[in-house]
PDB file of N, CA and C in Angstrom:
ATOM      1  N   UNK A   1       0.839  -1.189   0.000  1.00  0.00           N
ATOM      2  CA  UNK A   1       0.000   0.000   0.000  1.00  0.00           C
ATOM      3  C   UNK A   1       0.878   1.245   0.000  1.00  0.00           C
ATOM      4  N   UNK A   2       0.578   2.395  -0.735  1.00  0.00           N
ATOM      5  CA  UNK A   2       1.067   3.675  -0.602  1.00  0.00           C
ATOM      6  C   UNK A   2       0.337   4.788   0.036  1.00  0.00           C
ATOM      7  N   UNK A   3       1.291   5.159   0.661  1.00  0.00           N
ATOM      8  CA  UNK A   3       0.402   6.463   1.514  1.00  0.00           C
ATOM      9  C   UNK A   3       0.337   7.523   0.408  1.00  0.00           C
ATOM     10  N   UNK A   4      -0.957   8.541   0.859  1.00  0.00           N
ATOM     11  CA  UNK A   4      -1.414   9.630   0.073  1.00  0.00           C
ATOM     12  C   UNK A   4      -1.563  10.674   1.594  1.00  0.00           C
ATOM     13  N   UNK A   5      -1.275  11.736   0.812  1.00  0.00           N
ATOM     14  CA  UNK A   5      -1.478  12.812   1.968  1.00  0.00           C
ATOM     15  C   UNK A   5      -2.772  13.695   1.341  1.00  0.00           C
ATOM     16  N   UNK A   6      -3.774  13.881   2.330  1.00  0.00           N
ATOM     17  CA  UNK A   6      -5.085  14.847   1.584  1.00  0.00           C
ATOM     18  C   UNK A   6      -4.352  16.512   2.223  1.00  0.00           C
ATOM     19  N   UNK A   7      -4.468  17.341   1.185  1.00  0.00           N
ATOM     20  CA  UNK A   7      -4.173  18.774   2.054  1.00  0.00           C
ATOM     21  C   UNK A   7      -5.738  19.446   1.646  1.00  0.00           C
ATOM     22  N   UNK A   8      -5.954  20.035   2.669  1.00  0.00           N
ATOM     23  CA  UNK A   8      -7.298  20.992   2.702  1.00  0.00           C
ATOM     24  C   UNK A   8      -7.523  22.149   2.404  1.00  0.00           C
ATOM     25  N   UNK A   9      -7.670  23.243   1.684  1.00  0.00           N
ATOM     26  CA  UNK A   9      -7.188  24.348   1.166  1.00  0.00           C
ATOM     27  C   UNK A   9      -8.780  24.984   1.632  1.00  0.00           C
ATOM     28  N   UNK A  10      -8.488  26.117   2.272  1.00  0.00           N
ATOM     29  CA  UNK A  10      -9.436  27.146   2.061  1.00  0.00           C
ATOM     30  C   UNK A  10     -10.268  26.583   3.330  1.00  0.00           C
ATOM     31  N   UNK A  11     -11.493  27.425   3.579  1.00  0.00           N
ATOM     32  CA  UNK A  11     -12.364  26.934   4.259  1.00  0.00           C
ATOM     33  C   UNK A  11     -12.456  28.145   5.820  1.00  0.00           C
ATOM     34  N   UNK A  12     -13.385  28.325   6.462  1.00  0.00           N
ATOM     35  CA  UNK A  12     -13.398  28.904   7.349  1.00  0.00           C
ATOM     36  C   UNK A  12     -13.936  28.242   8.937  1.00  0.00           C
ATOM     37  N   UNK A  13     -13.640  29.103  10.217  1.00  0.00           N
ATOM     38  CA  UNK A  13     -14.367  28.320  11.225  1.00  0.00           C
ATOM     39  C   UNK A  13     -15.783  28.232  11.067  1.00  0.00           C
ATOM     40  N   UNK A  14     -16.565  27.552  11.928  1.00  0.00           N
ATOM     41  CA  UNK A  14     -18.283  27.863  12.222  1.00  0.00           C
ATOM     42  C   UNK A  14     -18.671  28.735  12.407  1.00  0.00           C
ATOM     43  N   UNK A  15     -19.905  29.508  11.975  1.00  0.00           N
ATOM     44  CA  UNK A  15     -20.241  30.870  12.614  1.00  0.00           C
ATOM     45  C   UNK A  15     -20.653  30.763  13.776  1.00  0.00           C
ATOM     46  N   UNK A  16     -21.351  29.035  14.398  1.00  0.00           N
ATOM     47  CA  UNK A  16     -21.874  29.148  15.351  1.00  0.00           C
ATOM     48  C   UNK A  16     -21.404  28.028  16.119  1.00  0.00           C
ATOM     49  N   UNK A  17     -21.919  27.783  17.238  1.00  0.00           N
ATOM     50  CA  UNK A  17     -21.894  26.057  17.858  1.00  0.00           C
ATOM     51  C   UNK A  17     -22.386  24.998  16.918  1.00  0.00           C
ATOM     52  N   UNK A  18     -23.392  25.197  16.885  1.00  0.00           N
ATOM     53  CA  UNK A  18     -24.497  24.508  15.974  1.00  0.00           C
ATOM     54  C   UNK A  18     -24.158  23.941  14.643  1.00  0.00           C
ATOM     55  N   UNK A  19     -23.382  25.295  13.909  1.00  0.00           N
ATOM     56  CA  UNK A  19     -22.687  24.999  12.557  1.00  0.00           C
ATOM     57  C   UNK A  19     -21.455  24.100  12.900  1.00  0.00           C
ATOM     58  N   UNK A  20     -20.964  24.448  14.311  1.00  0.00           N
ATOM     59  CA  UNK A  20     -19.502  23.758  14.361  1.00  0.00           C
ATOM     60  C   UNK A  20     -20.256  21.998  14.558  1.00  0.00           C
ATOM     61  N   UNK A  21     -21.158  21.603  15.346  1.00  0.00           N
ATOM     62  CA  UNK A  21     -21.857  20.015  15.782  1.00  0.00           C
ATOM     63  C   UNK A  21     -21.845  19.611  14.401  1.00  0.00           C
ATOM     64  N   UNK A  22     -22.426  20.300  13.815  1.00  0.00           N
ATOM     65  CA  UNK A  22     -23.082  19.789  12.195  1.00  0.00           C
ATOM     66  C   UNK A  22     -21.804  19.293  11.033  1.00  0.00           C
ATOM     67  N   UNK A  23     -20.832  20.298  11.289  1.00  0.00           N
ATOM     68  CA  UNK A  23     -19.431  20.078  10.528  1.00  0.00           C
ATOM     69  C   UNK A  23     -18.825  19.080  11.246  1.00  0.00           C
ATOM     70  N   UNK A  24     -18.621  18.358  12.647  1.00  0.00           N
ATOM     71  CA  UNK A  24     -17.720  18.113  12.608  1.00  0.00           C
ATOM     72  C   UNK A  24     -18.576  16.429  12.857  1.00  0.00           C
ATOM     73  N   UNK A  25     -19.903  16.617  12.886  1.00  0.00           N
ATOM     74  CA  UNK A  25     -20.427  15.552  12.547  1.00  0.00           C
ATOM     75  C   UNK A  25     -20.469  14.998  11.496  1.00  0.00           C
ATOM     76  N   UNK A  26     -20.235  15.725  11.112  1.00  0.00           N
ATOM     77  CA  UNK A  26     -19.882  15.457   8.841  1.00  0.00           C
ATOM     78  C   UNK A  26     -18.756  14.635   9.158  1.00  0.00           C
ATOM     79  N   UNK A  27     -17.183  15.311   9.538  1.00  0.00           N
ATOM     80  CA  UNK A  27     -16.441  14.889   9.507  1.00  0.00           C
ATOM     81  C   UNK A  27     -16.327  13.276  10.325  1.00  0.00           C
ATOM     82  N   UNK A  28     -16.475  13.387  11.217  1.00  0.00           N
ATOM     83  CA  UNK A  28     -16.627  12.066  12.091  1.00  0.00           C
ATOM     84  C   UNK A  28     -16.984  11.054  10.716  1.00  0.00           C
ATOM     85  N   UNK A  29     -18.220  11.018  10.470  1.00  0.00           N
ATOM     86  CA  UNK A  29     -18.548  10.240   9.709  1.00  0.00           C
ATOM     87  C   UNK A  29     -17.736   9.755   8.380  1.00  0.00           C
ATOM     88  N   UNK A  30     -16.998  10.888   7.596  1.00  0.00           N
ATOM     89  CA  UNK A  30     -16.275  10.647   6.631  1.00  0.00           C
ATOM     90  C   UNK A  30     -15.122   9.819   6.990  1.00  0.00           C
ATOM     91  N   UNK A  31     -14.283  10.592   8.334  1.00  0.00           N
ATOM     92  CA  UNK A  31     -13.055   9.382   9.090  1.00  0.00           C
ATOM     93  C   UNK A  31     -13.816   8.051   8.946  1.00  0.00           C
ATOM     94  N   UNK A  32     -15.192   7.788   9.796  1.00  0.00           N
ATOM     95  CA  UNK A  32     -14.897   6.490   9.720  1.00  0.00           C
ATOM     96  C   UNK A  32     -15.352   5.451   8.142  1.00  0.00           C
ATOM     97  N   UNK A  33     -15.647   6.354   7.282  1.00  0.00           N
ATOM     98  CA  UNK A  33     -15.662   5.400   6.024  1.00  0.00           C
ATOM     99  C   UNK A  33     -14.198   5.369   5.805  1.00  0.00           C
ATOM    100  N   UNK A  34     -13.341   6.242   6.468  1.00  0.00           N
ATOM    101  CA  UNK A  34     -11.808   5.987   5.762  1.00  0.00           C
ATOM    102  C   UNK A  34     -11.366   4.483   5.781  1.00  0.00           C
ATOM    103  N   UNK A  35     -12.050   3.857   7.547  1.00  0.00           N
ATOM    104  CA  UNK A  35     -11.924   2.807   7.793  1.00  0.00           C
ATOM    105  C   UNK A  35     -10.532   2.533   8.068  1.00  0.00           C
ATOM    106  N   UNK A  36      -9.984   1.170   7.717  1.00  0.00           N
ATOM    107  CA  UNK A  36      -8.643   0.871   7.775  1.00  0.00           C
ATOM    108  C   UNK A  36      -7.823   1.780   6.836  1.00  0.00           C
ATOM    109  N   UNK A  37      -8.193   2.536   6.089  1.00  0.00           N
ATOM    110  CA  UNK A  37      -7.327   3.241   4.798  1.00  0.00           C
ATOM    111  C   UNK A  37      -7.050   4.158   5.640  1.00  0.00           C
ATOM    112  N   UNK A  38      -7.420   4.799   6.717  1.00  0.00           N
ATOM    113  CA  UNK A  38      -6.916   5.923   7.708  1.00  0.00           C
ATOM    114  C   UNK A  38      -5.662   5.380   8.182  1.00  0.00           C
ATOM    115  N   UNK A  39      -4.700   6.408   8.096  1.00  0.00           N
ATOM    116  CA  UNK A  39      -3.648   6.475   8.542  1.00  0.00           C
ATOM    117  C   UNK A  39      -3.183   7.601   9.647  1.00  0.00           C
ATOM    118  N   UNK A  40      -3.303   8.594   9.626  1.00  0.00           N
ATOM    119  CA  UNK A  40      -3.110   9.911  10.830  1.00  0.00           C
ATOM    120  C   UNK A  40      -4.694  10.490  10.231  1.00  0.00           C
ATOM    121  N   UNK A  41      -5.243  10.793  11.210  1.00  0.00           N
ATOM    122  CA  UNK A  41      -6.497  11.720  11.165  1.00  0.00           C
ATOM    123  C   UNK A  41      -5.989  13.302  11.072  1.00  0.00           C
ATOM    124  N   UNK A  42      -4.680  13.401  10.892  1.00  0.00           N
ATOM    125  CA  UNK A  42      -4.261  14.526  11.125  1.00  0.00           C
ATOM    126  C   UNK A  42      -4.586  16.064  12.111  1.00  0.00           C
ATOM    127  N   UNK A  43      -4.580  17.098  11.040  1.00  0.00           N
ATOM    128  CA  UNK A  43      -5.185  17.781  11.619  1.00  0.00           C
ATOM    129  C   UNK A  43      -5.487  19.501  11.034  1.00  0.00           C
ATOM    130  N   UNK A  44      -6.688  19.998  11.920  1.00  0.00           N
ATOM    131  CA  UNK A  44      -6.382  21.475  11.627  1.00  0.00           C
ATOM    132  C   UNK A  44      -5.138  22.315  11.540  1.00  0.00           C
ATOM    133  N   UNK A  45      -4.361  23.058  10.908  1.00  0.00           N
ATOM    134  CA  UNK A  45      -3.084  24.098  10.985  1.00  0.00           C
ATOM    135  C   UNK A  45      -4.179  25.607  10.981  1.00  0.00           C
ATOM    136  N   UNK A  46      -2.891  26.053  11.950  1.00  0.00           N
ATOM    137  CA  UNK A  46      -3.414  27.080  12.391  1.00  0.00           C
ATOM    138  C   UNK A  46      -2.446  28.900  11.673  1.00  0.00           C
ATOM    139  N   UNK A  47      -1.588  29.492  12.605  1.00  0.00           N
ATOM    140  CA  UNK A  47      -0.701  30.380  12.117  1.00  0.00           C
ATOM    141  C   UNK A  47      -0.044  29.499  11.188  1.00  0.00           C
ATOM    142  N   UNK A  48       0.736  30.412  10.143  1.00  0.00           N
ATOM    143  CA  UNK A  48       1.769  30.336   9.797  1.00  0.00           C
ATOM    144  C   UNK A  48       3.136  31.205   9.145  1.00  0.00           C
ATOM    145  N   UNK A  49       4.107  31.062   8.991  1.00  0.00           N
ATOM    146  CA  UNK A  49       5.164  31.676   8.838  1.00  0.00           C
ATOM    147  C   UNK A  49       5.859  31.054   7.499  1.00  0.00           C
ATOM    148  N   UNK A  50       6.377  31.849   6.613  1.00  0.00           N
ATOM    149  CA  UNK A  50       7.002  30.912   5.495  1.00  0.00           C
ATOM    150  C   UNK A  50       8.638  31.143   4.930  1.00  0.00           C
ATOM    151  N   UNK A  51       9.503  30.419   5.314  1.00  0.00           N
ATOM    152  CA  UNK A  51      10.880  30.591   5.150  1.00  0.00           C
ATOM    153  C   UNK A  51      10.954  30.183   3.322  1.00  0.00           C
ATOM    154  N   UNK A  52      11.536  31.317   2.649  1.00  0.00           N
ATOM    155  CA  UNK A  52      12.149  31.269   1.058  1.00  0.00           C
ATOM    156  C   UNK A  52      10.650  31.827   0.491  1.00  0.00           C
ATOM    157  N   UNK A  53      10.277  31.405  -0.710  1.00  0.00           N
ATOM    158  CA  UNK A  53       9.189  31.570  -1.078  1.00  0.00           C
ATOM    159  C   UNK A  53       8.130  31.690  -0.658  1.00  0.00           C
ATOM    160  N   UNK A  54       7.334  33.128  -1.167  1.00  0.00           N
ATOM    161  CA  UNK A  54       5.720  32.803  -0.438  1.00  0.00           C
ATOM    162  C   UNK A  54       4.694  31.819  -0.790  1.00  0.00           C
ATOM    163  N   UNK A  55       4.056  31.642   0.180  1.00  0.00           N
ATOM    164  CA  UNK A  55       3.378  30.192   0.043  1.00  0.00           C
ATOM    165  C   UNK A  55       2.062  30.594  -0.840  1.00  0.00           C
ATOM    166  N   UNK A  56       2.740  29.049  -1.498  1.00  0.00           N
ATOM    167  CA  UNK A  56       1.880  28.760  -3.198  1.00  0.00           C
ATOM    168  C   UNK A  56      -0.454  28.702  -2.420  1.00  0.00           C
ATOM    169  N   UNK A  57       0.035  27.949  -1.480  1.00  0.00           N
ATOM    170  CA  UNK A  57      -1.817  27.649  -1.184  1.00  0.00           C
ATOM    171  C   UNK A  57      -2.018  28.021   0.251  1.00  0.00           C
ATOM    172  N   UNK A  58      -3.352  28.148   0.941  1.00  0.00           N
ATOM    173  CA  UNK A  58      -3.680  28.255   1.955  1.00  0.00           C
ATOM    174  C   UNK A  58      -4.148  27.172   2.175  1.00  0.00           C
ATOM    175  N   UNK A  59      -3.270  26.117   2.963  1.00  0.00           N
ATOM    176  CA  UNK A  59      -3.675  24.846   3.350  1.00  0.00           C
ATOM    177  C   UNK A  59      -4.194  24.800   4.965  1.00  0.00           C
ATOM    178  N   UNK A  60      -5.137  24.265   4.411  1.00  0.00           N
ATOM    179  CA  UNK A  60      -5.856  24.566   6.862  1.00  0.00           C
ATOM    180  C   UNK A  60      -5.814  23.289   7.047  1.00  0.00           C
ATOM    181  N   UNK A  61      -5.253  21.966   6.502  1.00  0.00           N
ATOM    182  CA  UNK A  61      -5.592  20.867   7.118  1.00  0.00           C
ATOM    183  C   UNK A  61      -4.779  20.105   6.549  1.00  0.00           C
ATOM    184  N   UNK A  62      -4.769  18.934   7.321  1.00  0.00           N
ATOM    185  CA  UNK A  62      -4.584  17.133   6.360  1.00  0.00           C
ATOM    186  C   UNK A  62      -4.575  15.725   7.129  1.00  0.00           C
ATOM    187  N   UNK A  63      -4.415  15.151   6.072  1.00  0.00           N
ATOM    188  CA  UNK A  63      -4.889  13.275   6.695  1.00  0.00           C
ATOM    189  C   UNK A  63      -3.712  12.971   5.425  1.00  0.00           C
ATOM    190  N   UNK A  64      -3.766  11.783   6.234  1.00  0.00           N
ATOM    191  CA  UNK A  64      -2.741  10.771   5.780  1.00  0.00           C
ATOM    192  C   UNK A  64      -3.746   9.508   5.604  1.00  0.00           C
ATOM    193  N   UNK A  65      -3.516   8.612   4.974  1.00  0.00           N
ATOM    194  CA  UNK A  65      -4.276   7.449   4.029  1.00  0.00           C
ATOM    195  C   UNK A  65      -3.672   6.640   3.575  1.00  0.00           C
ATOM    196  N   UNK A  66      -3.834   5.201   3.449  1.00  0.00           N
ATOM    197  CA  UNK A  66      -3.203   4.455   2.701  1.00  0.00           C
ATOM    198  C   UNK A  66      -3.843   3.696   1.523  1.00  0.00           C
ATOM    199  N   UNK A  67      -3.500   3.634   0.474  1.00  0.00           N
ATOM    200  CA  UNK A  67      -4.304   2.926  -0.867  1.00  0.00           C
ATOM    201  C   UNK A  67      -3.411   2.584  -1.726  1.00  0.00           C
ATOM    202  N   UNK A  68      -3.931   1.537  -1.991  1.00  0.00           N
ATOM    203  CA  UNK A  68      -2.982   1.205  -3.537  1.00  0.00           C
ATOM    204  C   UNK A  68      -2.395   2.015  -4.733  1.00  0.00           C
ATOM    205  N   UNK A  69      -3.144   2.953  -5.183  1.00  0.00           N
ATOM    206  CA  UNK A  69      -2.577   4.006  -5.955  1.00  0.00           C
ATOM    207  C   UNK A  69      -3.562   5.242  -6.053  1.00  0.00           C
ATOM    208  N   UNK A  70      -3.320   6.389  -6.581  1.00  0.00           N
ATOM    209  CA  UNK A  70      -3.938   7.550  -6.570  1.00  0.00           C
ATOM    210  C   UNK A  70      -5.192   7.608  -7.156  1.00  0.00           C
ATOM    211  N   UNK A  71      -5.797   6.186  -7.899  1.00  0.00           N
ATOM    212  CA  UNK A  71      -7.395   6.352  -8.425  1.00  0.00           C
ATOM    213  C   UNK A  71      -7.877   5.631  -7.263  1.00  0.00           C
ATOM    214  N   UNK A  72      -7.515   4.877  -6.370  1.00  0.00           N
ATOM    215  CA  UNK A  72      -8.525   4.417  -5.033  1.00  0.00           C
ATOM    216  C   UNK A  72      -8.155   5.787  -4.175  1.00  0.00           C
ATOM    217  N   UNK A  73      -7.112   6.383  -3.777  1.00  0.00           N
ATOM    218  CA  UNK A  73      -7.078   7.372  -3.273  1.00  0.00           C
ATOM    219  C   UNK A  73      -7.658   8.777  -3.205  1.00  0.00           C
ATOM    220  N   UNK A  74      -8.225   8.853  -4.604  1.00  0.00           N
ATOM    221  CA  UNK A  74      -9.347   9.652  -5.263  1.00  0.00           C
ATOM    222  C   UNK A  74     -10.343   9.442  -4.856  1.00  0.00           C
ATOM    223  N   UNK A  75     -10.525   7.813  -4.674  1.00  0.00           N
ATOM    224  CA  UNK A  75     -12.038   7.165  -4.620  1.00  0.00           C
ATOM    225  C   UNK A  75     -12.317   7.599  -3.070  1.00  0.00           C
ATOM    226  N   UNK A  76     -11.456   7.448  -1.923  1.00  0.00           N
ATOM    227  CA  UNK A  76     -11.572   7.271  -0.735  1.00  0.00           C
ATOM    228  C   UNK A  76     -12.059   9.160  -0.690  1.00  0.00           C
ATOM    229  N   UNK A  77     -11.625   9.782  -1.306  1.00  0.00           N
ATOM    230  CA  UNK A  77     -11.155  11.486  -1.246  1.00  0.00           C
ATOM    231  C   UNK A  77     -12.470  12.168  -1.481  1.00  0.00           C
ATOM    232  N   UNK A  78     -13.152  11.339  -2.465  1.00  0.00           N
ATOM    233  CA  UNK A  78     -15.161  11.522  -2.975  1.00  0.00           C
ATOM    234  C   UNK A  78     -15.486  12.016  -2.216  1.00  0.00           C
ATOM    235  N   UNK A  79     -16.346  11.435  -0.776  1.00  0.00           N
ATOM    236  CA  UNK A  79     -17.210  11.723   0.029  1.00  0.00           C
ATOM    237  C   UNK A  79     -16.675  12.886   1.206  1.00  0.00           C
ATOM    238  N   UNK A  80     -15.417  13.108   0.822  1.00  0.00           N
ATOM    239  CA  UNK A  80     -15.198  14.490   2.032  1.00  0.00           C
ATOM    240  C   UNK A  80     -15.853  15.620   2.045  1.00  0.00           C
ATOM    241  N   UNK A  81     -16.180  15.866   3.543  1.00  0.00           N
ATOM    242  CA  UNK A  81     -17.298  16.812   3.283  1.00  0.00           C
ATOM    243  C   UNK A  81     -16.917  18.515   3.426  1.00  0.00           C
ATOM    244  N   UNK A  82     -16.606  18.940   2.087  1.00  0.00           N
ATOM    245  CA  UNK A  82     -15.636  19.963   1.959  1.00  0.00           C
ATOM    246  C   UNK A  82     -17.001  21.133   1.798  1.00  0.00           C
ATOM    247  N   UNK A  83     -16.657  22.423   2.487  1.00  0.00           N
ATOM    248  CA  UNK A  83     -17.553  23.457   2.838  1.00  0.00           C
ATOM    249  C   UNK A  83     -17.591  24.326   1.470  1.00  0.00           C
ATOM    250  N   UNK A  84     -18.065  25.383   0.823  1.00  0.00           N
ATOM    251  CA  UNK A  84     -18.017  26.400   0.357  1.00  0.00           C
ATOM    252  C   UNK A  84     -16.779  26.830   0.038  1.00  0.00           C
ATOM    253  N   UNK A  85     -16.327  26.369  -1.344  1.00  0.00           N
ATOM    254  CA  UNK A  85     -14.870  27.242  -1.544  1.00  0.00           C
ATOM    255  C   UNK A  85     -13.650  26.591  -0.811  1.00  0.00           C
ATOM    256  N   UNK A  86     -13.861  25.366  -0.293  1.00  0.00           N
ATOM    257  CA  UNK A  86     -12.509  24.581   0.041  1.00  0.00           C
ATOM    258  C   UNK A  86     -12.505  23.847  -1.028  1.00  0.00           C
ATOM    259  N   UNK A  87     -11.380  23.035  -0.705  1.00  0.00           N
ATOM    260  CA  UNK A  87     -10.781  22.076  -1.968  1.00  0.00           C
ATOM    261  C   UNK A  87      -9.934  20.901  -1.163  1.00  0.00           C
ATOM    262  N   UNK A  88      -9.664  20.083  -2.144  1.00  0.00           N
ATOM    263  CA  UNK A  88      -8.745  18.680  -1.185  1.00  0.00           C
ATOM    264  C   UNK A  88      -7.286  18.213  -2.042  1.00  0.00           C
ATOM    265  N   UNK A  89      -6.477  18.535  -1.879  1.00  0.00           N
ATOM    266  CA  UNK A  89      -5.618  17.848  -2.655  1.00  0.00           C
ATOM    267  C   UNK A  89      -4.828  16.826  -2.485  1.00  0.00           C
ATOM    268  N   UNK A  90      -4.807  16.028  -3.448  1.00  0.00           N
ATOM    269  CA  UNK A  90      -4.428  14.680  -3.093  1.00  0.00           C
ATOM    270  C   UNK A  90      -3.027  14.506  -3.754  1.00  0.00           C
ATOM    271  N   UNK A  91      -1.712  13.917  -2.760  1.00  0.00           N
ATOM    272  CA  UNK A  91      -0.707  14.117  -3.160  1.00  0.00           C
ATOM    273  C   UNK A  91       0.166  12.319  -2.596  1.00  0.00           C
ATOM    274  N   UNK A  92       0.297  11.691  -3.490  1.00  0.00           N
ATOM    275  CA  UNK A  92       1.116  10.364  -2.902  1.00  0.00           C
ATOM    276  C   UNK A  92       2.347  11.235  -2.176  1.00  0.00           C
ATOM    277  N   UNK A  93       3.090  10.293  -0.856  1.00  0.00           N
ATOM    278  CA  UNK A  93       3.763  10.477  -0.070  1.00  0.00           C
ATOM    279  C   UNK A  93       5.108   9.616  -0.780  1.00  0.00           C
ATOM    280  N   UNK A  94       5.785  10.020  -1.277  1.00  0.00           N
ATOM    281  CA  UNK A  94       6.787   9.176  -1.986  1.00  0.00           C
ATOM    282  C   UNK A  94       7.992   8.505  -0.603  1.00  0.00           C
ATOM    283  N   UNK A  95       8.546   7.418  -0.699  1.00  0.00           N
ATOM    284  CA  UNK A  95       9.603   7.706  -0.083  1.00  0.00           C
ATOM    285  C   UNK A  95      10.786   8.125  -0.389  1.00  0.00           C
ATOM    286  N   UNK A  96      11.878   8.278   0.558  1.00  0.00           N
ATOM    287  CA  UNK A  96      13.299   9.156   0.298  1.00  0.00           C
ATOM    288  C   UNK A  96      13.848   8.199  -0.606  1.00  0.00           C
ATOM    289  N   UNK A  97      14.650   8.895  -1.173  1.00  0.00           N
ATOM    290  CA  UNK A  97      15.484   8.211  -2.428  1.00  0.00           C
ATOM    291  C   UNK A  97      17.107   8.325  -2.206  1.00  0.00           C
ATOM    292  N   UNK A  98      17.480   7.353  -1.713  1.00  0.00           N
ATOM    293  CA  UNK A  98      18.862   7.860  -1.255  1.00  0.00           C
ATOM    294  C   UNK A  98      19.902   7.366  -2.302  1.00  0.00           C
TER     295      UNK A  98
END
C-alpha cells in the first residue's frame, strides 16, 4: 500500500456552535468510512510563517491514508465533506530516495 497525503485548502471556522456540531459531525462520519485506509487523522493548521518563497496555497488541514494508488485514493477522497470554496488535494507520499 502507498500512503497519500489529503491537504485541505481554504475553508473557514463555524459561525456558530451549531454549525460547528453539524461540521464536525460530517467529519466524524467521513473518518470512519476511511476505515482501515486511515492512517493519521491529522489535523487542523493554524498560524503560519514561510521561510524562502511565499506560500503557493492556503492549506488549513490534512490526513494521511493508505491505498494502492492515486485512483482508489481519489475514490476514498469523494465523500469528504468539503464546505463552500474549500478544496482537497491529493498528493502520494513518496519515499526518500537515497
Amino acid at each position: 500500500m502507498k500512503k497519500f497525503v489529503y491537504l485541505f485548502i481554504g475553508g473557514k471556522p463555524p459561525a456558530d456552535p451549531a454549525e460547528g456540531k453539524k461540521a464536525m459531525a460530517a467529519w466524524e462520519a467521513w473518518f470512519g468510512m476511511l476505515g482501515e485506509s486511515l492512517v493519521d487523522m491529522g489535523s487542523i493548521l493554524g498560524d503560519r510563517n514561510t521561510v524562502g518563497a511565499p506560500a503557493a496555497t492556503n492549506v488549513t488541514g490534512y490526513t494521511v491514508v493508505q491505498a494502492a494508488d492515486m485512483q482508489a485514493a481519489m475514490a476514498l477522497a469523494k465523500n469528504c465533506p468539503l464546505g463552500p470554496g474549500e478544496s482537497l488535494e491529493v498528493l502520494e507520499a513518496m519515499p526518500p530516495q537515497m
